[in-house]
Each structure stands twice: as C-alpha cells, then as structure tokens.
N, C-alpha and C. Protein backbone atom coordinates (compact mmCIF):
# COMPACT_ATOMS: atom_id res chain seq x y z
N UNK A 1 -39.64 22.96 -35.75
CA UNK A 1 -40.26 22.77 -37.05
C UNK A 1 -39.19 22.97 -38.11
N UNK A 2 -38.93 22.62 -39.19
CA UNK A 2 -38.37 22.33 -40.14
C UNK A 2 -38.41 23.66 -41.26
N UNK A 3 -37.65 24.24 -40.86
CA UNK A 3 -37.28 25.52 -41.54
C UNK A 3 -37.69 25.40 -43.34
N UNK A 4 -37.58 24.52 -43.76
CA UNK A 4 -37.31 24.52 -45.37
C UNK A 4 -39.05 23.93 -45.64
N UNK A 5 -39.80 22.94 -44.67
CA UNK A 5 -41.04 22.76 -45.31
C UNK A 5 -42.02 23.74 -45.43
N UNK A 6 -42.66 23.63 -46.78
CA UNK A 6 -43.28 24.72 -47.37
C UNK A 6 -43.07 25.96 -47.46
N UNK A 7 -41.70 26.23 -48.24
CA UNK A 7 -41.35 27.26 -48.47
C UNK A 7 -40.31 27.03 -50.07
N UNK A 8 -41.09 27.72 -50.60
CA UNK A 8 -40.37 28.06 -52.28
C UNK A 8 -39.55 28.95 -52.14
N UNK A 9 -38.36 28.32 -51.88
CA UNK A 9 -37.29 29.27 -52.01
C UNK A 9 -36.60 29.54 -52.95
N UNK A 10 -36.87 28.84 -54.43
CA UNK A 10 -36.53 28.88 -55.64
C UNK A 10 -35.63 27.67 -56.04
N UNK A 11 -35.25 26.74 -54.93
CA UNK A 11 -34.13 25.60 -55.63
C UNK A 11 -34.90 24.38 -55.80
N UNK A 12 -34.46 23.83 -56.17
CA UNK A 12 -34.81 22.53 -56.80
C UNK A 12 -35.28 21.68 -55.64
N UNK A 13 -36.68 21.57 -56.40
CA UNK A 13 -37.37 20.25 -54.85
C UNK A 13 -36.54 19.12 -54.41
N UNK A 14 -35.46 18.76 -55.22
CA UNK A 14 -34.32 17.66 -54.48
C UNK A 14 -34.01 18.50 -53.53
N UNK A 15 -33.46 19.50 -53.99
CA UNK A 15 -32.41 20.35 -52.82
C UNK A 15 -33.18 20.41 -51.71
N UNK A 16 -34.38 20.56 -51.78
CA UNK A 16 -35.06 21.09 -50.49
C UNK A 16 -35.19 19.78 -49.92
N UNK A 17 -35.27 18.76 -50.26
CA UNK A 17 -36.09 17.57 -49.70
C UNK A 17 -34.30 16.91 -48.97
N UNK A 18 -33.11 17.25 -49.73
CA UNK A 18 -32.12 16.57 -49.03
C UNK A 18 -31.66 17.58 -47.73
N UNK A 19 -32.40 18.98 -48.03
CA UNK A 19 -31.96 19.79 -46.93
C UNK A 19 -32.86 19.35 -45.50
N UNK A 20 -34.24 18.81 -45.71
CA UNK A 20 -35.16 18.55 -45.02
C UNK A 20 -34.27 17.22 -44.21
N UNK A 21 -33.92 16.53 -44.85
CA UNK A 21 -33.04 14.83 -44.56
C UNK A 21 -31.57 15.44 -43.57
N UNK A 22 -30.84 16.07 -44.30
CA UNK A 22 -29.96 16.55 -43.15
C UNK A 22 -30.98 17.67 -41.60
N UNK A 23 -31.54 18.24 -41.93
CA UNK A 23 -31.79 19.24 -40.97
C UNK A 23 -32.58 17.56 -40.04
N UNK A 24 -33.11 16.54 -40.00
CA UNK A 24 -33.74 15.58 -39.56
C UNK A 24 -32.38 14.74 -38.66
N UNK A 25 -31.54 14.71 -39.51
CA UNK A 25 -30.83 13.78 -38.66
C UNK A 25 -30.11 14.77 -37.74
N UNK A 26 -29.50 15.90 -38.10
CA UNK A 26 -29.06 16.98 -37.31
C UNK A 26 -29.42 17.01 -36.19
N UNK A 27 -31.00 17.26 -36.15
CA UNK A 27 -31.93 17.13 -34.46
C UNK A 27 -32.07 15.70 -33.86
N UNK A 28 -31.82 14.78 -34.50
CA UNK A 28 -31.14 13.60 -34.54
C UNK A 28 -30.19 13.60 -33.56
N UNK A 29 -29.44 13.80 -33.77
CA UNK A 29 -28.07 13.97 -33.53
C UNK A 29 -27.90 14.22 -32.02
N UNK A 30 -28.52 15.45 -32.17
CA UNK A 30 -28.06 16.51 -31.22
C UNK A 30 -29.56 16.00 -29.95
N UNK A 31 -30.25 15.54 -30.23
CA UNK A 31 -31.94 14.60 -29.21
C UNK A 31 -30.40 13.69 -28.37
N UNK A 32 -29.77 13.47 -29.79
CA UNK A 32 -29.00 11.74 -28.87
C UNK A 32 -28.14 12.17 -27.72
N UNK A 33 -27.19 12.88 -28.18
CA UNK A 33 -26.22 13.87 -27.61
C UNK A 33 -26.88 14.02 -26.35
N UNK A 34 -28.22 14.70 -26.01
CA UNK A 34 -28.70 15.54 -24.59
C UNK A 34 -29.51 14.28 -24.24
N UNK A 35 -29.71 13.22 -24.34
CA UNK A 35 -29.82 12.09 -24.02
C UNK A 35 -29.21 11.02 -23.46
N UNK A 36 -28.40 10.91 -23.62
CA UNK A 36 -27.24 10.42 -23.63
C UNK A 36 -25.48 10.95 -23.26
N UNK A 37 -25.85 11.38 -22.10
CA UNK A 37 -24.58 12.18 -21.31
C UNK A 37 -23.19 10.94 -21.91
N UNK A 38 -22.31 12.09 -22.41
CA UNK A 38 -21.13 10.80 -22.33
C UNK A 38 -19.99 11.03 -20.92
N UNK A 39 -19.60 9.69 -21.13
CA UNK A 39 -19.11 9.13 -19.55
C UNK A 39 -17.62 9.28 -20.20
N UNK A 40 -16.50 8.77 -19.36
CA UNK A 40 -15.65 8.11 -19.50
C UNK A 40 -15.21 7.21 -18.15
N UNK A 41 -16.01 6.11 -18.07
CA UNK A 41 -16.04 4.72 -16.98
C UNK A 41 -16.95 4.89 -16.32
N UNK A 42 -16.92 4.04 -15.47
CA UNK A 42 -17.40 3.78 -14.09
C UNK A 42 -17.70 5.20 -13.40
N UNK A 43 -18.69 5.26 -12.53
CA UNK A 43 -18.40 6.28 -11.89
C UNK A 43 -18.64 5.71 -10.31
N UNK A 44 -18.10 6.47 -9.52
CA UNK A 44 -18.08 5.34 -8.31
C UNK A 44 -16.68 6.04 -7.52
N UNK A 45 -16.44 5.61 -5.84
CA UNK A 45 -15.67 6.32 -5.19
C UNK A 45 -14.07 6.11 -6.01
N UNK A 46 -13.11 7.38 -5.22
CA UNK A 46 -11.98 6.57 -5.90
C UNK A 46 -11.26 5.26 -5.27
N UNK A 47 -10.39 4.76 -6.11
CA UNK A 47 -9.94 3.54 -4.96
C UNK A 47 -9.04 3.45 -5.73
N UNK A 48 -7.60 3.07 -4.46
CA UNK A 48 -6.40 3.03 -4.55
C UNK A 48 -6.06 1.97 -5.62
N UNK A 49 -4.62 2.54 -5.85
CA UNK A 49 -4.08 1.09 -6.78
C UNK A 49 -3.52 0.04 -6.07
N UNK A 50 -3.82 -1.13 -7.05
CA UNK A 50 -3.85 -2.42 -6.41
C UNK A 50 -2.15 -2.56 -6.27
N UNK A 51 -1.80 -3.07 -5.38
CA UNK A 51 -0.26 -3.50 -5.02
C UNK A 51 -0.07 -4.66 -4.09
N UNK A 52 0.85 -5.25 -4.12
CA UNK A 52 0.90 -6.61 -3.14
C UNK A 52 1.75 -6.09 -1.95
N UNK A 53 1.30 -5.78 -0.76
CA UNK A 53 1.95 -5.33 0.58
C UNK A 53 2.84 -6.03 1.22
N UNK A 54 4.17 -5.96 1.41
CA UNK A 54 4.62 -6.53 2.13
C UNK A 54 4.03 -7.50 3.32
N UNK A 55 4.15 -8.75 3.28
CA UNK A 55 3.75 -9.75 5.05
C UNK A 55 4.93 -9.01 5.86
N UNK A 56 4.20 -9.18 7.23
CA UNK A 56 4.81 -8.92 8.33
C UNK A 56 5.83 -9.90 8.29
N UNK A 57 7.43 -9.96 9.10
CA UNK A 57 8.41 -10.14 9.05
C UNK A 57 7.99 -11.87 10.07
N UNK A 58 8.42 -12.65 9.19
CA UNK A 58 8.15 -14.18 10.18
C UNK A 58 8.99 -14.97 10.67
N UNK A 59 9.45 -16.08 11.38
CA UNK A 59 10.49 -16.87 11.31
C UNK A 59 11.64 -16.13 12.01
N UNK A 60 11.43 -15.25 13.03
CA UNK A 60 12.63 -14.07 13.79
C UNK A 60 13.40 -15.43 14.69
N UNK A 61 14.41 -15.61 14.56
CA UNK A 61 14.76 -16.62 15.08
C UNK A 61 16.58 -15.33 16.19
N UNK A 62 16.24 -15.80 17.38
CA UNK A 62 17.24 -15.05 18.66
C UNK A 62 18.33 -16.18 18.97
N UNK A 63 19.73 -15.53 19.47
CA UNK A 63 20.48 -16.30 20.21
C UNK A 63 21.32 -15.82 20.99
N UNK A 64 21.38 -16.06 22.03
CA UNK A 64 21.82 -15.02 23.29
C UNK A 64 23.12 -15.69 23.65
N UNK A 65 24.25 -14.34 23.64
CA UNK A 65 25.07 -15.57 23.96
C UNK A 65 25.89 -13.80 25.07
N UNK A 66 26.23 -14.65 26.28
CA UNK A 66 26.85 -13.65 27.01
C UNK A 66 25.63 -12.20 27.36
N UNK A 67 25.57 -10.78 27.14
CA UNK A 67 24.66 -9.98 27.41
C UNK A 67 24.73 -9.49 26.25
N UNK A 68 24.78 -10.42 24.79
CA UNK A 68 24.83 -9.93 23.98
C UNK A 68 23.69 -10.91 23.06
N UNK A 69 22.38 -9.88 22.37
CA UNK A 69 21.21 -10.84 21.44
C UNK A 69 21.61 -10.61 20.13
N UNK A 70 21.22 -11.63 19.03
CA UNK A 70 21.34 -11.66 17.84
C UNK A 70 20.35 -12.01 17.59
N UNK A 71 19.22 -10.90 16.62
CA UNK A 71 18.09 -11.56 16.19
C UNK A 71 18.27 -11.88 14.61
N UNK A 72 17.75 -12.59 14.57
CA UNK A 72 18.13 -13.02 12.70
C UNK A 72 16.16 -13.17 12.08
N UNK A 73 16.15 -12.84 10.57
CA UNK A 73 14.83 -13.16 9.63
C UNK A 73 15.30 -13.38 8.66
N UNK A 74 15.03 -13.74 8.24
CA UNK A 74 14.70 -13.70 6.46
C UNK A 74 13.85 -12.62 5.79
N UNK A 75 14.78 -12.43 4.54
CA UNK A 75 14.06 -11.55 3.56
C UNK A 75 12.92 -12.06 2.90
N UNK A 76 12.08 -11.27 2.67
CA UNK A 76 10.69 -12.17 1.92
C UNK A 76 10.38 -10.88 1.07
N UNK A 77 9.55 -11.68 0.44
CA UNK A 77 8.24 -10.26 -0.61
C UNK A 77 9.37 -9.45 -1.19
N UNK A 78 9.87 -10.50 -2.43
CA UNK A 78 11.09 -9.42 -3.48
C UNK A 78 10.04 -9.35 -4.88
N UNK A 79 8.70 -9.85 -4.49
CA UNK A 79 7.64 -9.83 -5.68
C UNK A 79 6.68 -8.52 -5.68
N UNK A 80 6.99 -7.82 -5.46
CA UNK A 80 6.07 -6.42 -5.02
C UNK A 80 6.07 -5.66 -5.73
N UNK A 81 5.55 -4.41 -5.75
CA UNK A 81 5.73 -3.33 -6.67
C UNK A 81 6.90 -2.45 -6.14
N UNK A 82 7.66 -1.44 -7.08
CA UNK A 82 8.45 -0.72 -6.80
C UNK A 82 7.87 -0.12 -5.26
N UNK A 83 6.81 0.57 -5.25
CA UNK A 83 6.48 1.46 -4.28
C UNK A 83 6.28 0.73 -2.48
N UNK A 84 6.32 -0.29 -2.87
CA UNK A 84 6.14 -1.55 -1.46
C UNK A 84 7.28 -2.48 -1.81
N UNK A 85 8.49 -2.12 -2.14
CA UNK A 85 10.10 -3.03 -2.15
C UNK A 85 10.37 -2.32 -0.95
N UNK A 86 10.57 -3.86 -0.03
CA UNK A 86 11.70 -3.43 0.86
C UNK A 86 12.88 -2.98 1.25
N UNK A 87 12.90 -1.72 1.47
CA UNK A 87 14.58 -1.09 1.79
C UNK A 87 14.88 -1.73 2.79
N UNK A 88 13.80 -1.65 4.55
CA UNK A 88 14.81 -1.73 4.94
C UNK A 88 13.64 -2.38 6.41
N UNK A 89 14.69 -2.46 7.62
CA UNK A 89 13.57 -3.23 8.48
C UNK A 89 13.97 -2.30 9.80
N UNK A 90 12.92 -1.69 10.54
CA UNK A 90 12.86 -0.99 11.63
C UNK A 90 13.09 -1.94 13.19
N UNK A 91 13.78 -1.88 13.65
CA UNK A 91 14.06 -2.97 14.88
C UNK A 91 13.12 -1.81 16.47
N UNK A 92 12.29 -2.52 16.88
CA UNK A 92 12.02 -1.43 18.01
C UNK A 92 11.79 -2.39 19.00
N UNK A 93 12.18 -1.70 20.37
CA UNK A 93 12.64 -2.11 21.83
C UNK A 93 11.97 -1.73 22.56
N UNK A 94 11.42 -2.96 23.35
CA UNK A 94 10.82 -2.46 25.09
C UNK A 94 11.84 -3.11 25.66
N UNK A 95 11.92 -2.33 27.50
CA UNK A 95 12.58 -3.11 28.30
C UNK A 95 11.70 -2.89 29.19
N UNK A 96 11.88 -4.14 30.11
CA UNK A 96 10.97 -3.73 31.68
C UNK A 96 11.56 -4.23 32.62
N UNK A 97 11.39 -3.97 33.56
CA UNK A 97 12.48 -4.81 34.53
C UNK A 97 11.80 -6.27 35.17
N UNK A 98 12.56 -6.86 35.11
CA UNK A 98 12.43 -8.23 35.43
C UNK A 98 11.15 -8.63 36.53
N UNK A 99 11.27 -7.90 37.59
CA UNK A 99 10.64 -7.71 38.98
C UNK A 99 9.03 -6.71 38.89
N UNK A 100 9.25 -6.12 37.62
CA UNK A 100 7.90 -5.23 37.24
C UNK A 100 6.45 -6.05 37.98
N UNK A 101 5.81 -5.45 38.19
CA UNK A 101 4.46 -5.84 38.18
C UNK A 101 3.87 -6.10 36.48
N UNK A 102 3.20 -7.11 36.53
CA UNK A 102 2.33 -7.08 35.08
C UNK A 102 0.87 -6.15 34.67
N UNK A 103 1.07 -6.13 33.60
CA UNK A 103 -0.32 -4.89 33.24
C UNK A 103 -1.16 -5.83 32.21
N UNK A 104 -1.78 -6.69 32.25
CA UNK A 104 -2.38 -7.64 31.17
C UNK A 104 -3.91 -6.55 30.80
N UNK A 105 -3.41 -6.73 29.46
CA UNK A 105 -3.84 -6.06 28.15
C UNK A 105 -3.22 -4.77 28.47
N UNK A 106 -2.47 -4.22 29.09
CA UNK A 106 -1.57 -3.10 28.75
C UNK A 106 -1.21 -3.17 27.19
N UNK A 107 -0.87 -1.64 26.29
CA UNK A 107 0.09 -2.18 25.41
C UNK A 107 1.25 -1.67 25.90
N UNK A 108 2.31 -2.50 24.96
CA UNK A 108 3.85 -2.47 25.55
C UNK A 108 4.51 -1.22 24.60
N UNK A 109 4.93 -0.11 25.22
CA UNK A 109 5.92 0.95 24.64
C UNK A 109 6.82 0.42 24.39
N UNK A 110 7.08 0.70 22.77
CA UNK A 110 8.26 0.08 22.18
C UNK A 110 8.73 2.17 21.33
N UNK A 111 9.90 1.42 21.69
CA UNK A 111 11.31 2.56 20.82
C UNK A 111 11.89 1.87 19.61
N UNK A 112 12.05 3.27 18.91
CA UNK A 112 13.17 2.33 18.24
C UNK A 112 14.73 2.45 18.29
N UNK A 113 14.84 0.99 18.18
CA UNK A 113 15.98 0.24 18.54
C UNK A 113 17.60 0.98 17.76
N UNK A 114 17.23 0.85 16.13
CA UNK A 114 17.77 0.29 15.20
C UNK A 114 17.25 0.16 13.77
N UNK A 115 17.62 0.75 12.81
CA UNK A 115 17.12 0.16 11.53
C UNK A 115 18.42 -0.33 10.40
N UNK A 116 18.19 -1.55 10.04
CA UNK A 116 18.98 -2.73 8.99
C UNK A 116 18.59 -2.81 7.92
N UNK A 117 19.22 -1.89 7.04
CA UNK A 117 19.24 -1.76 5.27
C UNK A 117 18.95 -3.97 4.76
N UNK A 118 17.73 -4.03 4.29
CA UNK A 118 17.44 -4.93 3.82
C UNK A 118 18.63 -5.41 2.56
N UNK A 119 19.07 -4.72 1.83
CA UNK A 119 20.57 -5.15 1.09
C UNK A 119 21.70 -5.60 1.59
N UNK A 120 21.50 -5.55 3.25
CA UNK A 120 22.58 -6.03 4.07
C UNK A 120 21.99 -7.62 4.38
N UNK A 121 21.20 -8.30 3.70
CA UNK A 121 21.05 -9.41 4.38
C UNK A 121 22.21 -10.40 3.34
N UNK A 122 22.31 -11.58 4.32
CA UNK A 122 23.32 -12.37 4.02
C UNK A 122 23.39 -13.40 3.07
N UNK A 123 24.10 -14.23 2.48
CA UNK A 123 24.13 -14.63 1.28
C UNK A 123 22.68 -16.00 1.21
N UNK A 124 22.59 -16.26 2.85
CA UNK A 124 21.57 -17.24 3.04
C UNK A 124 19.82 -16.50 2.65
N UNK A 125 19.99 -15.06 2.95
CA UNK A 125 18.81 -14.58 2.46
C UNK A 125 18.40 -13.85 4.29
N UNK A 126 19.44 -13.99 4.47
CA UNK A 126 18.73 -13.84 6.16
C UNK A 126 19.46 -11.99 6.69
N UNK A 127 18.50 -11.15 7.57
CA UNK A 127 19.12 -9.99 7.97
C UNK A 127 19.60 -10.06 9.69
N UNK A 128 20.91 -9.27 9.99
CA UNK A 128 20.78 -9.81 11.38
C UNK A 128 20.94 -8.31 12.15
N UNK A 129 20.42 -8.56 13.39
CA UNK A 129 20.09 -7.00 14.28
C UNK A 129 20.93 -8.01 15.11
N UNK A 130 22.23 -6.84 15.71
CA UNK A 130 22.85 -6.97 17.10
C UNK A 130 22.44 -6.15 18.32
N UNK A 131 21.92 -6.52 19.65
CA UNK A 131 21.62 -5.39 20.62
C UNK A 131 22.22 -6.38 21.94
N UNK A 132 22.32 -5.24 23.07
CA UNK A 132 22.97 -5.49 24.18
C UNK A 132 22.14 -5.37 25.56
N UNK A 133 22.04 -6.80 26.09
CA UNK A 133 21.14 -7.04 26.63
C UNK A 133 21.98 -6.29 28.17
N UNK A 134 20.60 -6.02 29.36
CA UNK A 134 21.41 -5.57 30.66
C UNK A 134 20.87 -6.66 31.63
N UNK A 135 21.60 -7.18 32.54
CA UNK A 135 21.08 -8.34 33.55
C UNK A 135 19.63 -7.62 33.95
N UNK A 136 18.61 -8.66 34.65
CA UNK A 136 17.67 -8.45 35.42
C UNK A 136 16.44 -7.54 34.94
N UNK A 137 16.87 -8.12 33.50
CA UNK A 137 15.64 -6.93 32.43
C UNK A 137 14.81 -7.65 31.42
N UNK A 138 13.73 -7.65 31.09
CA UNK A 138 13.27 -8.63 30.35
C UNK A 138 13.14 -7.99 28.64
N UNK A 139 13.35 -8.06 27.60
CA UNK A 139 13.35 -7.43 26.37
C UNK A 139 12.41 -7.62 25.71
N UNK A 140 11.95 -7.08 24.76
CA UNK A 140 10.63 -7.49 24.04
C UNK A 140 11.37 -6.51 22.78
N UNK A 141 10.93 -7.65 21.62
CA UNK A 141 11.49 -6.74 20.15
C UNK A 141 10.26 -7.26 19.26
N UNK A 142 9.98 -6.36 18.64
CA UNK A 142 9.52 -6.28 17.20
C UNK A 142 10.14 -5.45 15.72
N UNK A 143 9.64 -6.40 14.59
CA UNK A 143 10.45 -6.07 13.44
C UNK A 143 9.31 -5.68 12.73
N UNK A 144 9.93 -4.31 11.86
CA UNK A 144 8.58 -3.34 10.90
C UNK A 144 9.47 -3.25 9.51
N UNK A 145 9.33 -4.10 8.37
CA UNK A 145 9.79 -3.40 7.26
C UNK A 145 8.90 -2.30 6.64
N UNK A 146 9.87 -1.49 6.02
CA UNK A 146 9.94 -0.34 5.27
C UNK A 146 10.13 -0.02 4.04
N UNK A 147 9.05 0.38 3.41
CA UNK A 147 8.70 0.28 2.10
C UNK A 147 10.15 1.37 1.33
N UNK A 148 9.90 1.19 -0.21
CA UNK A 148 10.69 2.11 -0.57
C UNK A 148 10.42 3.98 -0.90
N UNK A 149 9.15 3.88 -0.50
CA UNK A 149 8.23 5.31 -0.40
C UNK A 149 8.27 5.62 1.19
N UNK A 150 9.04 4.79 2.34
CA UNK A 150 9.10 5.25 3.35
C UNK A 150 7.92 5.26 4.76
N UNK A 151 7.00 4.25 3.72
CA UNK A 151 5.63 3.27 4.71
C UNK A 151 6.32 2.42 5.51
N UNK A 152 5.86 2.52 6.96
CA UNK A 152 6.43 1.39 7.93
C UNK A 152 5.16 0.78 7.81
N UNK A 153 5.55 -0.95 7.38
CA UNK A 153 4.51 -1.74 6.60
C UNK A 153 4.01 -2.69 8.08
N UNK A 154 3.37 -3.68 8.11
CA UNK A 154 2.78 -4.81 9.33
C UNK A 154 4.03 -5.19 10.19
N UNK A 155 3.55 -4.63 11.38
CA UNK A 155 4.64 -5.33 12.36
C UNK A 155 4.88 -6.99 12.65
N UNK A 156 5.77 -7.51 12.89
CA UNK A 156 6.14 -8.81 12.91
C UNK A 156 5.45 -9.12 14.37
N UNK A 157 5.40 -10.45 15.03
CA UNK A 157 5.10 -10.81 16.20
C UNK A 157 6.34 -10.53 17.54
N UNK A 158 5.61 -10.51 18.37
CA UNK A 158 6.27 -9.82 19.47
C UNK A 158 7.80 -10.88 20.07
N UNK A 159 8.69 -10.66 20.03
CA UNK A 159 9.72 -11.40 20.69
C UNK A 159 10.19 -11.18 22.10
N UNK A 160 9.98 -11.92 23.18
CA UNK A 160 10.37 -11.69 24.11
C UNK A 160 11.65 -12.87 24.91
N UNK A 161 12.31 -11.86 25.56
CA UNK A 161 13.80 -12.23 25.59
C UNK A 161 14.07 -12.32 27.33
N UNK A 162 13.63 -12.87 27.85
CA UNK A 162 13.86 -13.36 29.30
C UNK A 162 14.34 -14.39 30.02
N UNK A 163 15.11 -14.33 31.16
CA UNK A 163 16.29 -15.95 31.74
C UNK A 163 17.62 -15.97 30.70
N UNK A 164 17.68 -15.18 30.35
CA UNK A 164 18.93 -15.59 29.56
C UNK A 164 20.48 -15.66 30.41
C-alpha cells in the first residue's frame, strides 16, 4: 500500500501526488526486475569452439628401392586455426612376418616409427619419411599429423609394403 495516500503530512498536495507517481513506478520497477530474471545468452550445454581439424594425411605415395622405403605426402590444411596448425606428422610401424598366419578383423599393432617436423617438407610441398625395410617381412605404415597444442589429429589410410 502506498505509504503517502491519505496522510497530511503537511506538504503540498503536488508533492504528495508526485511522491505517490514515483513510489508507483518504483514497485514498477522492482514487479519487472523479479519477473523477469536477467540472462546473459543462451543457456544450454557448453560446446567447444568451432575450428577446422586437420584431414587425415592423403595421397602417401612409397618407393622401394634396395631394403630401403621412401614414403612421401603432401602438406595440406595451412587454413586452420593456430591451435590445429600442423607441426608435425607421426610415422607409426607394424611388421609381421611374411609367412604369419592372418587374423581378419584383427587390429594391427602399430609403433611409432618416427616423427617429421612438417617445416621440413620440400619446396614441392611434399614431406618425406626414410625407413629400412628387412627381407621376408611385410610393413604396414600409417601417417598421424600433429597439431600445434600437441593433438595427434585423424590417422591417414593404412600402407602396406609387401614383394618388394
């Protein structure tokens, strides 16, 4: 209730009637306020920031010469954010022996090989991994680049290196 109606408090019936007008919008005010929770956005789970991820490593092109492999790629995805620039590319190795029995849908234990500073690729745009093959062994390689925060990003497709 309105503190000032009907009460002669001695001031001037304006005064009272503009005190009546503020004390109105006041509860005004303050109705809207507890009505009206304020936000700041959306509310909703959190979710990561958007960034463009490195593609898996494509186009691995091998050439065997003697018991010695050269795998070669190309650099890709120099459009990324700082936090997903490629440093660098993880080289990892299975061997099995030639004569193995097969394990179909086994997965294949891979090591790693090797890792090739992505600034080392060549003026064509291409990076190259050297490894040393042993007779009567069959090789299997895959390539993982590596973000500049130290994420090993989508593995490349499986290369396998046999009859050479």
């Amino acid at each position: 209730m309105n503190p000032c109606a009907g009460v002669d408090n001695g001031l001037d019936p304006v005064v009272n009637h503009v005190r009546q007008i503020l004390w109105f919008w006041e509860m005004a005010i303050l109705c809207g306020l507890l009505l009206f929770p304020v936000a700041c956005g959306k509310k909703g789970p959190p979710v990561p920031p958007k960034s463009k991820i490195p593609s898996a490593v494509q186009d691995i092109n091998y050439n065997v010469q003697g018991s010695t492999v050269r795998l070669s790629w190309p650099v890709a995805d120099t459009d990324v954010s700082d936090d997903r620039k490629i440093v660098s590319f993880r080289v990892y190795r299975s061997v099995r022996p030639e004569n193995a029995t097969s394990c179909p849908g086994c997965p294949v234990p891979f090591e790693l090989a090797g890792e090739v500073p992505a600034a080392g690729a060549s003026k064509e745009g291409f990076v190259e991994y050297i490894d040393q093959l042993s007779p009567g062994d069959i090789f299997y390689y895959k390539i993982v680049p590596v973000s500049e925060n130290g994420v090993a990003e989508v593995p490349s497709q499986v290369i396998k290196i046999a009859d050479y």
